[in-house]
PDB file of N, CA and C in Angstrom:
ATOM      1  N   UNK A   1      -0.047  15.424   9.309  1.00  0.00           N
ATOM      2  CA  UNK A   1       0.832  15.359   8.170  1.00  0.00           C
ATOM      3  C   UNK A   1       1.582  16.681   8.068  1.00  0.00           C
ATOM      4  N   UNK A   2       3.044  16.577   7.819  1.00  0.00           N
ATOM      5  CA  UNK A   2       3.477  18.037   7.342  1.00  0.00           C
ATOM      6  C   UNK A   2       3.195  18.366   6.093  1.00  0.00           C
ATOM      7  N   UNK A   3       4.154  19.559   6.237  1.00  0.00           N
ATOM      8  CA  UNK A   3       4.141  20.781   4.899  1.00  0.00           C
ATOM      9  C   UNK A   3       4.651  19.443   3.788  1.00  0.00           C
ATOM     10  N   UNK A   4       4.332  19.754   2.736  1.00  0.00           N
ATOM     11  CA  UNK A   4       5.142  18.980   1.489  1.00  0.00           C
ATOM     12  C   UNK A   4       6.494  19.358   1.873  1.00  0.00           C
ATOM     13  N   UNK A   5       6.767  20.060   1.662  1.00  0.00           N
ATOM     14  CA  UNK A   5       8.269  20.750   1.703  1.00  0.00           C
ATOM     15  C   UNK A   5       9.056  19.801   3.106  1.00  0.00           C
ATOM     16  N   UNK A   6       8.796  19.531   3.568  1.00  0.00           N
ATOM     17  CA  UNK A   6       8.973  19.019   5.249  1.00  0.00           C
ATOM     18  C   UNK A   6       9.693  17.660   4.176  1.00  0.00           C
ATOM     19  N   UNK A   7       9.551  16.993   2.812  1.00  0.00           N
ATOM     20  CA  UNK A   7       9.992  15.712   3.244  1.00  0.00           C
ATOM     21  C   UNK A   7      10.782  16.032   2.009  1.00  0.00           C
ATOM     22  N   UNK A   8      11.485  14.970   1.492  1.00  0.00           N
ATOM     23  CA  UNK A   8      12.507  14.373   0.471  1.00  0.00           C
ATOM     24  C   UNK A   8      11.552  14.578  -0.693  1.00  0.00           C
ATOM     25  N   UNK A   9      12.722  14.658  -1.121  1.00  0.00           N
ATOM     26  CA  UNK A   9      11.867  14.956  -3.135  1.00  0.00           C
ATOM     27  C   UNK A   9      11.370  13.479  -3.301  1.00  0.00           C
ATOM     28  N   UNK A  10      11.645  12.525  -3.200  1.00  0.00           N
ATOM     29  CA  UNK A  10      11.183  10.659  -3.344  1.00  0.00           C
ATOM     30  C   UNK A  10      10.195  10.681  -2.662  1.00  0.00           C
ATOM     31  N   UNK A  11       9.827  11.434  -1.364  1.00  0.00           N
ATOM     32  CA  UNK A  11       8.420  10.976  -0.629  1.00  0.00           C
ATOM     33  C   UNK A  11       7.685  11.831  -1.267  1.00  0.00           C
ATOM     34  N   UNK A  12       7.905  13.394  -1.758  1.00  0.00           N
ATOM     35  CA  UNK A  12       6.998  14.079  -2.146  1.00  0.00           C
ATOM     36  C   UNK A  12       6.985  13.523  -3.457  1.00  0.00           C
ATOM     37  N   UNK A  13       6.988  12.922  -4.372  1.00  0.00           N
ATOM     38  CA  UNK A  13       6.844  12.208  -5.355  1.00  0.00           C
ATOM     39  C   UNK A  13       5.642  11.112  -5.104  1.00  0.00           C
ATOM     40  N   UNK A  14       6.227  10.568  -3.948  1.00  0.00           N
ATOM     41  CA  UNK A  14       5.237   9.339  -3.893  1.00  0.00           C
ATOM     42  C   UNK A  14       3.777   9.629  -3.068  1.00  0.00           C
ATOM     43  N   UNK A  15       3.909  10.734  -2.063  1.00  0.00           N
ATOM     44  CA  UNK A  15       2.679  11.336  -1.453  1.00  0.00           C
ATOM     45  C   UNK A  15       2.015  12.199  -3.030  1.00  0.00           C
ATOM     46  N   UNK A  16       2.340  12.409  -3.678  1.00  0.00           N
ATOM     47  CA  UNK A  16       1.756  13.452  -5.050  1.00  0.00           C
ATOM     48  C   UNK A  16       1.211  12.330  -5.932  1.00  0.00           C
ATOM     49  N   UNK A  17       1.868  11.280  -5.684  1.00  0.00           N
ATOM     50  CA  UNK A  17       1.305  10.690  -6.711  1.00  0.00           C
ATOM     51  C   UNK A  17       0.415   9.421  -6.464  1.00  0.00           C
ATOM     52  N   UNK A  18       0.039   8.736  -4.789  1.00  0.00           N
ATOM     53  CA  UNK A  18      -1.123   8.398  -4.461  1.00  0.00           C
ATOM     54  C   UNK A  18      -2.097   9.413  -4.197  1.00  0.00           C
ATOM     55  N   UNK A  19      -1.962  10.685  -4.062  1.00  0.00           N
ATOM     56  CA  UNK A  19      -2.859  11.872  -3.932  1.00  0.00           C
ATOM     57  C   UNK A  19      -3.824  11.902  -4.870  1.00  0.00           C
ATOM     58  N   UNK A  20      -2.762  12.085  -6.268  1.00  0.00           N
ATOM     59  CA  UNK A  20      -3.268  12.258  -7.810  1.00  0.00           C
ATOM     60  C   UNK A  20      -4.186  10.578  -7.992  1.00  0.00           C
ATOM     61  N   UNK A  21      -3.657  10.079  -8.001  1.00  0.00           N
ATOM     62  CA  UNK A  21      -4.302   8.416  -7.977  1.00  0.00           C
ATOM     63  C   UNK A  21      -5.938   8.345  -7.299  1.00  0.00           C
ATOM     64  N   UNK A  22      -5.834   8.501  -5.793  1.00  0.00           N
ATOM     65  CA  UNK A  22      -7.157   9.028  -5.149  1.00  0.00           C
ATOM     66  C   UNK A  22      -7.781   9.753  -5.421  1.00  0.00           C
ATOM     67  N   UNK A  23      -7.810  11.003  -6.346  1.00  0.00           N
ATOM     68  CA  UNK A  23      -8.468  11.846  -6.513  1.00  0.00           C
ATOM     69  C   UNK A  23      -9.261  11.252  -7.912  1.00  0.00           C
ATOM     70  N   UNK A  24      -8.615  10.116  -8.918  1.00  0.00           N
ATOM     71  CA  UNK A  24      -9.094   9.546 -10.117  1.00  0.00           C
ATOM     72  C   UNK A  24      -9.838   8.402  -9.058  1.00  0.00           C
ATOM     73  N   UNK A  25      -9.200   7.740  -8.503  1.00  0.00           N
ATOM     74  CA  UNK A  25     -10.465   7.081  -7.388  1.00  0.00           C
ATOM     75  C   UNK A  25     -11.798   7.523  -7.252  1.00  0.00           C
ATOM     76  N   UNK A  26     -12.182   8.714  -6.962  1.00  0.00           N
ATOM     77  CA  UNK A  26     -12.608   9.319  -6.439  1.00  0.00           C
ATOM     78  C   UNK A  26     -13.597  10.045  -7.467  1.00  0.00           C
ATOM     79  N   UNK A  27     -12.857  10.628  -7.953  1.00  0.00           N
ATOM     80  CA  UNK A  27     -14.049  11.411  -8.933  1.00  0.00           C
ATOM     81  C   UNK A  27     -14.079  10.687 -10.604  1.00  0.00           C
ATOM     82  N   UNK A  28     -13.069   9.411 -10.938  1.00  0.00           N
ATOM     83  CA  UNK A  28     -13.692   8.957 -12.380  1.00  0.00           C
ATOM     84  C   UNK A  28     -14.001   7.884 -12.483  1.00  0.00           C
ATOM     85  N   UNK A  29     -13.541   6.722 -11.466  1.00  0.00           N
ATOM     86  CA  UNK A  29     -13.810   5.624 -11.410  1.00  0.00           C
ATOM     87  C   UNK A  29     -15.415   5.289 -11.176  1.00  0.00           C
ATOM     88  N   UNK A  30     -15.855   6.115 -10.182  1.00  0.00           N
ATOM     89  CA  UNK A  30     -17.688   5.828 -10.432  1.00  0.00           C
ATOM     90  C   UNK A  30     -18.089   5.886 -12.016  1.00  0.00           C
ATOM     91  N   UNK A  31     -17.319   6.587 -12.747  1.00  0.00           N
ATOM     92  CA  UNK A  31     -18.069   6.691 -13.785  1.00  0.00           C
ATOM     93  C   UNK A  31     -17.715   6.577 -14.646  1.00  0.00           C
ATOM     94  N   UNK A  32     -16.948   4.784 -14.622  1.00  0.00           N
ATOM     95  CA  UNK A  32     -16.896   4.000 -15.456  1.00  0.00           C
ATOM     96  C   UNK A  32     -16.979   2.804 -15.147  1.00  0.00           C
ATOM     97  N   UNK A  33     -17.670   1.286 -15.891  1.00  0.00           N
ATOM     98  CA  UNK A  33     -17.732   0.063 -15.623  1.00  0.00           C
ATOM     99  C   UNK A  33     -16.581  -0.395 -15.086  1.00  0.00           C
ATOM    100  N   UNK A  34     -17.471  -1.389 -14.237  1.00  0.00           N
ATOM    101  CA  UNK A  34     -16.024  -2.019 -13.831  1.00  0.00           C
ATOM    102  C   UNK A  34     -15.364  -3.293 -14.315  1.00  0.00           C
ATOM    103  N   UNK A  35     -15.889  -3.150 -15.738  1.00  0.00           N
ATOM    104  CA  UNK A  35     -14.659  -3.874 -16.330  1.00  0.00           C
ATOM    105  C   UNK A  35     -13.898  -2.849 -17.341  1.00  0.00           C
ATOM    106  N   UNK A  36     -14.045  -1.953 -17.157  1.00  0.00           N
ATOM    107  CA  UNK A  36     -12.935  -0.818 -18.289  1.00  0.00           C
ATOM    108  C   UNK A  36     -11.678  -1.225 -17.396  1.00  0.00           C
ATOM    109  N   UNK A  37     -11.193  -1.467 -18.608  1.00  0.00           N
ATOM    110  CA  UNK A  37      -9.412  -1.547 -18.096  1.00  0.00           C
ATOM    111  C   UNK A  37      -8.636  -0.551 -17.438  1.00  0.00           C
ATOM    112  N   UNK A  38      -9.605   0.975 -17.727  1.00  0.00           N
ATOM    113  CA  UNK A  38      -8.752   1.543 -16.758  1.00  0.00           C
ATOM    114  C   UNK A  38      -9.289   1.745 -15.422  1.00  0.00           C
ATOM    115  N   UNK A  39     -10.002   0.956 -14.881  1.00  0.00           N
ATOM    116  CA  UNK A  39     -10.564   0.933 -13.761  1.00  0.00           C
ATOM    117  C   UNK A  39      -9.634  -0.158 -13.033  1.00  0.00           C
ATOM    118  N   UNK A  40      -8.860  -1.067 -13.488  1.00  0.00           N
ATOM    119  CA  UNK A  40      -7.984  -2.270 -13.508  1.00  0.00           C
ATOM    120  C   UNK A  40      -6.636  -1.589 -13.176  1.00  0.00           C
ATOM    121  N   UNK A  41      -6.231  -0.854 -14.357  1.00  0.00           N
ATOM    122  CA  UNK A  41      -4.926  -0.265 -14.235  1.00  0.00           C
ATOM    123  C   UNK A  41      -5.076   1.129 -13.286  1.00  0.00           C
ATOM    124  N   UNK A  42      -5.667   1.522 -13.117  1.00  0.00           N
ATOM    125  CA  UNK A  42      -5.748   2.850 -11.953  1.00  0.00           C
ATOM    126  C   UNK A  42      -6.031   1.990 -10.362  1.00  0.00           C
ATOM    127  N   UNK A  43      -6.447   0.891 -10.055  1.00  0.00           N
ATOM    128  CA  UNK A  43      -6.422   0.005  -9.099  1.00  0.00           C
ATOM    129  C   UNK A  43      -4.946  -0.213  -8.538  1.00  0.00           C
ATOM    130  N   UNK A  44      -4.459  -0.976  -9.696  1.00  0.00           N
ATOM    131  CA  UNK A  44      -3.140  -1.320  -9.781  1.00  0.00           C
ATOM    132  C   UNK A  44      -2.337  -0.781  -9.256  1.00  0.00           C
ATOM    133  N   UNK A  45      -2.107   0.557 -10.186  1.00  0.00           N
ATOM    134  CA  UNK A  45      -1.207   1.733  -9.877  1.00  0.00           C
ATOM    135  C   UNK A  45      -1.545   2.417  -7.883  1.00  0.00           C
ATOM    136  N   UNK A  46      -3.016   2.536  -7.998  1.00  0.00           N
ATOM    137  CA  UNK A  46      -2.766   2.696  -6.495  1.00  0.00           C
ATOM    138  C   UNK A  46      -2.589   2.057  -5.797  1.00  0.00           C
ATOM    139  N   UNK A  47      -2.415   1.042  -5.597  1.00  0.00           N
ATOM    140  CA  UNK A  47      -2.122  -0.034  -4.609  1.00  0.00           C
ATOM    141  C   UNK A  47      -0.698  -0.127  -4.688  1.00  0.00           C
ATOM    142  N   UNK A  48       0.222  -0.029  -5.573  1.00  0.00           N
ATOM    143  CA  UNK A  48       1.855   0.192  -5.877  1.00  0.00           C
ATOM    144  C   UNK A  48       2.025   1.651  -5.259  1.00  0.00           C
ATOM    145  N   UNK A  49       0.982   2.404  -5.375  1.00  0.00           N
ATOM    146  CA  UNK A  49       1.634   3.397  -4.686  1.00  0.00           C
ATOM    147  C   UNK A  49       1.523   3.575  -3.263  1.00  0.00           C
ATOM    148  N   UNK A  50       0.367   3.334  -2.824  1.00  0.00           N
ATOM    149  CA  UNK A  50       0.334   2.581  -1.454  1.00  0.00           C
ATOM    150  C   UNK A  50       1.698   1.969  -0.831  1.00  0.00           C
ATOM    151  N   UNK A  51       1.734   1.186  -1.497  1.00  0.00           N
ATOM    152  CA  UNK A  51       2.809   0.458  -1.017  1.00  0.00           C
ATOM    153  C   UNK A  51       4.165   1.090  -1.422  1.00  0.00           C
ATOM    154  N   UNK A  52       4.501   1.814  -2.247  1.00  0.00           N
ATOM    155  CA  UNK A  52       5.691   2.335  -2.152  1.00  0.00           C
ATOM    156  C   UNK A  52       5.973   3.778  -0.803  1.00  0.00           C
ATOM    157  N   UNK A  53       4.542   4.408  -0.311  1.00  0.00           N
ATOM    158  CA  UNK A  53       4.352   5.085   0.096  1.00  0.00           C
ATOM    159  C   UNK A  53       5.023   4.348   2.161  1.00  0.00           C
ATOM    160  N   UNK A  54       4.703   2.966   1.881  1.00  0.00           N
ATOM    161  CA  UNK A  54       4.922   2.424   3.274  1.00  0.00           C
ATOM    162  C   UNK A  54       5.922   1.949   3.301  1.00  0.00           C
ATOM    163  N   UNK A  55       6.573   1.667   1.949  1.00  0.00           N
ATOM    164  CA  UNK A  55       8.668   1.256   2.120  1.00  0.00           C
ATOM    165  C   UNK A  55       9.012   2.379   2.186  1.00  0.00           C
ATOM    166  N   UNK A  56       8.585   3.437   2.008  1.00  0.00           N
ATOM    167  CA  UNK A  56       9.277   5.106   2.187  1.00  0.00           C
ATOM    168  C   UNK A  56       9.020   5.216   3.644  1.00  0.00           C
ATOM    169  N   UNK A  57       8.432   4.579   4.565  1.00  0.00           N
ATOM    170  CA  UNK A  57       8.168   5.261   5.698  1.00  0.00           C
ATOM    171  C   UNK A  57       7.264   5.956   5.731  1.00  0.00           C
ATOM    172  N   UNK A  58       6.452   5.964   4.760  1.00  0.00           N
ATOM    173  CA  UNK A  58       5.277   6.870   5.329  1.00  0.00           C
ATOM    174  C   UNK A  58       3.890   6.333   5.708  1.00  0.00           C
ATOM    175  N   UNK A  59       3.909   5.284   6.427  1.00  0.00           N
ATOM    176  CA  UNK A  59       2.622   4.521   6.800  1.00  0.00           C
ATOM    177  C   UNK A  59       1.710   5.530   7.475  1.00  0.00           C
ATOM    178  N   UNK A  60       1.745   6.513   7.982  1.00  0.00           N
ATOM    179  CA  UNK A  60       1.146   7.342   8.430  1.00  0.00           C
ATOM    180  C   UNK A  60       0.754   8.489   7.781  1.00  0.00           C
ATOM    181  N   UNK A  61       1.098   8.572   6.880  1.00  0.00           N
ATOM    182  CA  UNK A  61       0.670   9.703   5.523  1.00  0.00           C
ATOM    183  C   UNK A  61      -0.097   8.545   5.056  1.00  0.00           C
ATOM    184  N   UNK A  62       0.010   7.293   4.017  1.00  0.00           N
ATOM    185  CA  UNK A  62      -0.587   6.893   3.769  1.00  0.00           C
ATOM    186  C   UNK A  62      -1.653   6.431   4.346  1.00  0.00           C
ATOM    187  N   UNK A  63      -1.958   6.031   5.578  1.00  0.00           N
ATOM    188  CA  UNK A  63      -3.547   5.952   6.226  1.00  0.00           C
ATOM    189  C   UNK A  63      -4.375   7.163   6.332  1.00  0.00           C
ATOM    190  N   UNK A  64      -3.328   8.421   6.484  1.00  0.00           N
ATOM    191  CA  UNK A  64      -4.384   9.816   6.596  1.00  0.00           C
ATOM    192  C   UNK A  64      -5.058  10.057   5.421  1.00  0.00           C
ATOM    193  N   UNK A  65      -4.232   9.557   3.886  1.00  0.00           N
ATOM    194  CA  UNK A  65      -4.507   9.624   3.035  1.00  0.00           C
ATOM    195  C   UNK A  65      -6.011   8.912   2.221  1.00  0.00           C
ATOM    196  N   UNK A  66      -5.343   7.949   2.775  1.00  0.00           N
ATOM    197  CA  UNK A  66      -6.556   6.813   2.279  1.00  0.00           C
ATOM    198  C   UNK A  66      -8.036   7.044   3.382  1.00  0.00           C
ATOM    199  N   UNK A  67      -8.108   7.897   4.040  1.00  0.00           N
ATOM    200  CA  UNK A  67      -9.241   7.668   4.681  1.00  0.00           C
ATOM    201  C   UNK A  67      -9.909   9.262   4.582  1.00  0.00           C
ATOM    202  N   UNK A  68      -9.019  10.140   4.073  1.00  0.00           N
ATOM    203  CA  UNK A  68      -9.720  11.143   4.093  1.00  0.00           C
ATOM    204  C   UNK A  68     -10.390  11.851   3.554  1.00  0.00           C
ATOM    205  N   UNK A  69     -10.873  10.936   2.413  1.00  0.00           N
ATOM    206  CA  UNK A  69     -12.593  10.628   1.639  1.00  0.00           C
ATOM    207  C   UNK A  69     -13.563  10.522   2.319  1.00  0.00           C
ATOM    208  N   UNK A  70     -13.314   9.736   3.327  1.00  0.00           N
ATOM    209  CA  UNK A  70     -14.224   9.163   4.149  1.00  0.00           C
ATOM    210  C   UNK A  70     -14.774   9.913   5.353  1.00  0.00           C
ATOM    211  N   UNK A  71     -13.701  10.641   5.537  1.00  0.00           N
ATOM    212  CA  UNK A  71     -13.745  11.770   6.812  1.00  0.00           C
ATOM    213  C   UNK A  71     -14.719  13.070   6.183  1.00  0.00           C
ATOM    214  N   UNK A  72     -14.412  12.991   4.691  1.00  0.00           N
ATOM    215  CA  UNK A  72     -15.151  14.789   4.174  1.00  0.00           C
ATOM    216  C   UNK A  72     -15.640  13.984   4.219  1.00  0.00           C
ATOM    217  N   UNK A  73     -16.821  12.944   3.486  1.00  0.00           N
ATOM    218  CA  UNK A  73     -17.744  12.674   3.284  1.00  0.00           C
ATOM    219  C   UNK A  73     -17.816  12.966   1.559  1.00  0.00           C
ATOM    220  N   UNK A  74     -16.488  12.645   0.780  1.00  0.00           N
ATOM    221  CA  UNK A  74     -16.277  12.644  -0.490  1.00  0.00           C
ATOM    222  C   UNK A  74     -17.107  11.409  -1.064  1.00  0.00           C
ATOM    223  N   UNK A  75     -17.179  10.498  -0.435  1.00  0.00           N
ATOM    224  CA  UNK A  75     -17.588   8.896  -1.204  1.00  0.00           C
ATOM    225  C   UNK A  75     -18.979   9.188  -1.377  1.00  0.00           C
ATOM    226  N   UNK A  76     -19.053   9.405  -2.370  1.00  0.00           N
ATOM    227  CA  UNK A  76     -20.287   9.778  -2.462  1.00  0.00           C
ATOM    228  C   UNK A  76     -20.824   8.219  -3.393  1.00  0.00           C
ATOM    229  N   UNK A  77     -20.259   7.159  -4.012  1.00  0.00           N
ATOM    230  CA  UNK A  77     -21.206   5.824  -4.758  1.00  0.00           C
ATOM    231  C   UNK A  77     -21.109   5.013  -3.417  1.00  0.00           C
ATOM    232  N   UNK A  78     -22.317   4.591  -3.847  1.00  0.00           N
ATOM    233  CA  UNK A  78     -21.987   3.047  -2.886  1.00  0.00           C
ATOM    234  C   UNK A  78     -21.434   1.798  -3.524  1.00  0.00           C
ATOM    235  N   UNK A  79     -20.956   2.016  -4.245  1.00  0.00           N
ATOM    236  CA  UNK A  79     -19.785   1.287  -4.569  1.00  0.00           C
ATOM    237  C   UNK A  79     -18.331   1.380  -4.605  1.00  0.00           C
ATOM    238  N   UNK A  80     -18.514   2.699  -4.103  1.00  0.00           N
ATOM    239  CA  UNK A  80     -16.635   3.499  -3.888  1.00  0.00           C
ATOM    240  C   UNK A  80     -16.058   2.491  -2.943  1.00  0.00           C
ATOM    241  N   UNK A  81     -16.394   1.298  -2.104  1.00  0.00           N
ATOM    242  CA  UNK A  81     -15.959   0.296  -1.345  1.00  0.00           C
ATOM    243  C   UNK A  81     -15.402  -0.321  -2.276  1.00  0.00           C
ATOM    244  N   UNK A  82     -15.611  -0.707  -3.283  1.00  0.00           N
ATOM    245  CA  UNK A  82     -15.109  -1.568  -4.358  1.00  0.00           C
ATOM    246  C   UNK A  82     -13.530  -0.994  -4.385  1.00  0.00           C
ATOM    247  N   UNK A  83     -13.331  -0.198  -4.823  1.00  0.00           N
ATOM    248  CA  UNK A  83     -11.834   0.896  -5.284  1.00  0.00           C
ATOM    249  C   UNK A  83     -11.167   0.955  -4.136  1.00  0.00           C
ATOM    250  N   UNK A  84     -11.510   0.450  -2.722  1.00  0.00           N
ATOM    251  CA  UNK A  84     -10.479   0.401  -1.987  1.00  0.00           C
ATOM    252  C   UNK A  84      -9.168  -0.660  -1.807  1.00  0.00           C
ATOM    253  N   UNK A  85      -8.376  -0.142  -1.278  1.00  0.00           N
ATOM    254  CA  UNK A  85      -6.557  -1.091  -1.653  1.00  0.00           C
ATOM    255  C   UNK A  85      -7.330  -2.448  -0.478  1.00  0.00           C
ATOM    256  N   UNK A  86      -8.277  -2.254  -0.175  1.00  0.00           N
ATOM    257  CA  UNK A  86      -8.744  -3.926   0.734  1.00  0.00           C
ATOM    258  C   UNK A  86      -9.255  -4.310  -0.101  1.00  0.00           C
ATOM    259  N   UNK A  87     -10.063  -3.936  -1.241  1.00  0.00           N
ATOM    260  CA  UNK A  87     -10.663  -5.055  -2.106  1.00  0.00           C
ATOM    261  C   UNK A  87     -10.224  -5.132  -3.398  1.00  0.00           C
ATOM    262  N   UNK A  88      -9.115  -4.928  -3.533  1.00  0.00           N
ATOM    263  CA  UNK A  88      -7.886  -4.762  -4.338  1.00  0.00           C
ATOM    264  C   UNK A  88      -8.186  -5.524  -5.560  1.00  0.00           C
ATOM    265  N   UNK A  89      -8.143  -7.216  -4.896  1.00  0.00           N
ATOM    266  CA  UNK A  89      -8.442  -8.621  -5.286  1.00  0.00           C
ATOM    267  C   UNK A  89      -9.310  -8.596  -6.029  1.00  0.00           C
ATOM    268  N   UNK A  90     -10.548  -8.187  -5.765  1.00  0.00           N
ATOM    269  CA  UNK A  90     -11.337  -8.428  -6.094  1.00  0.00           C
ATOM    270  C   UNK A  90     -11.719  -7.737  -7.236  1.00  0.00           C
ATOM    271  N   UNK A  91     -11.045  -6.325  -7.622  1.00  0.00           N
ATOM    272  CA  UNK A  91     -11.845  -5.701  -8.626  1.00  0.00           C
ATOM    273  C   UNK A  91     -10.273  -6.644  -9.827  1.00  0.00           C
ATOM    274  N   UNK A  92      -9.600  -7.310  -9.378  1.00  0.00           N
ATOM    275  CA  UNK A  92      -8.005  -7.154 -10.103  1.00  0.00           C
ATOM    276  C   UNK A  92      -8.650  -8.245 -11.126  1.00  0.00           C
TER     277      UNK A  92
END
């Protein structure tokens, strides 16, 4: 991945703001039910950003992105599978 600076103010918008999204993935969603609505609407929102992230062209930021929880060894619930944009459906 490059420098931030390396892209358009619209991609650095949209890389900042599935970043920010993953990181509430990540550290608040374990620790709340999963029927709180904002476990629903923070789903939502990342998966739109996902996807706005891959009409921008950045399918390749977005996979480095999405997996590199997984690489530190951040996932720390065993249920952090749930919150991923594959089981989207299922928490929706």
């Amino acid at each position: 991945m490059q420098a931030l600076s390396a892209y358009d103010p619209i991609q650095r918008h949209a890389l900042t703001r599935y970043g920010r999204l993953k990181m509430l993935q990540r550290d608040v969603l374990p620790k709340l039910g999963e029927s709180d609505y904002r476990v629903k609407l923070t789903l939502k929102a990342l998966y739109s950003a996902y996807q706005d992230l891959e009409e921008l062209g950045l399918h390749d930021e977005a996979q480095l992105l999405r997996t590199a929880d997984k690489v530190d060894g951040l996932s720390e619930s065993p249920d952090s599978t749930m919150y991923e944009p594959d089981n989207f459906d299922q928490a929706a």
